[in-house]
Protein backbone atom coordinates (compact mmCIF):
# COMPACT_ATOMS: atom_id res chain seq x y z
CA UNK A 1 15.22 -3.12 74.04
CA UNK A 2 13.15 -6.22 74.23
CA UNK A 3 10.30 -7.02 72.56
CA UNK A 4 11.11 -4.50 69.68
CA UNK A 5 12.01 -5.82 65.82
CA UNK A 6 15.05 -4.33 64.44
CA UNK A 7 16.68 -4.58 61.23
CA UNK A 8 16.10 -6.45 58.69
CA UNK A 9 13.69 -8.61 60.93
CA UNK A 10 11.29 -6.00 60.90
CA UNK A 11 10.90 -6.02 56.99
CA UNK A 12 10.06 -9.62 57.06
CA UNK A 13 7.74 -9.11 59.63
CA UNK A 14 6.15 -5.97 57.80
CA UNK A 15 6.30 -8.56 54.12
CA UNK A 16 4.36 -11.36 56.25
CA UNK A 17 1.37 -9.41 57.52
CA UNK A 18 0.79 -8.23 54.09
CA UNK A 19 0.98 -11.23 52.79
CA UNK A 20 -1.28 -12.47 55.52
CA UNK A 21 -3.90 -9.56 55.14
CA UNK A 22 -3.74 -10.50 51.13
CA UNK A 23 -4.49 -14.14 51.52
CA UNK A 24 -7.07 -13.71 54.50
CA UNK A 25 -9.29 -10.84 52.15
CA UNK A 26 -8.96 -13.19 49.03
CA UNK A 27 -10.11 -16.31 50.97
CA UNK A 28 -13.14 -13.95 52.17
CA UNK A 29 -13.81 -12.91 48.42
CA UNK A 30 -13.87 -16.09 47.06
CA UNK A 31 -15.98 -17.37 49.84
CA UNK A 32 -18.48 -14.73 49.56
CA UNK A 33 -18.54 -15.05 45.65
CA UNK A 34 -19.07 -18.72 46.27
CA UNK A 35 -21.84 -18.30 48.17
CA UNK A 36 -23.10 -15.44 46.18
CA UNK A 37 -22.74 -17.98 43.31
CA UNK A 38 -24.86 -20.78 45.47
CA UNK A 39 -27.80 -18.43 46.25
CA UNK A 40 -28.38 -17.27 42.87
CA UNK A 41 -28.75 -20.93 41.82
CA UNK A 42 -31.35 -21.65 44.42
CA UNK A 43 -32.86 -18.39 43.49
CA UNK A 44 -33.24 -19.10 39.68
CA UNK A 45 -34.51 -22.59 40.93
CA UNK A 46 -37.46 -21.38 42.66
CA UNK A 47 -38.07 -18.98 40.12
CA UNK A 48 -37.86 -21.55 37.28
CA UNK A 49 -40.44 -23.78 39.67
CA UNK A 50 -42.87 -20.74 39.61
CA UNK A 51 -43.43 -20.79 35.88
């Protein structure tokens, strides 16, 4: 059959989406925590200004 994975080819290619899923969600994390981390400095900025 073409087009279908067999063997051990299809472990690797199982192995490499997880590991793509796992890098792809922490590069989101860390992205959102750094801009989490960003807006909470601007935030405390203003408030600091208020006083």
């Amino acid at each position: 059959m073409t087009g279908v994975i067999s063997g051990g080819g299809q472990w690797a290619f199982v192995a490499a989406a997880y590991g793509l899923t796992i890098v792809l969600t922490g590069l989101v994390l860390w992205t959102s925590w750094s801009t989490m981390k960003k807006a909470e400095k601007r935030s405390d900025a203003l408030r600091k200004d208020r006083k």
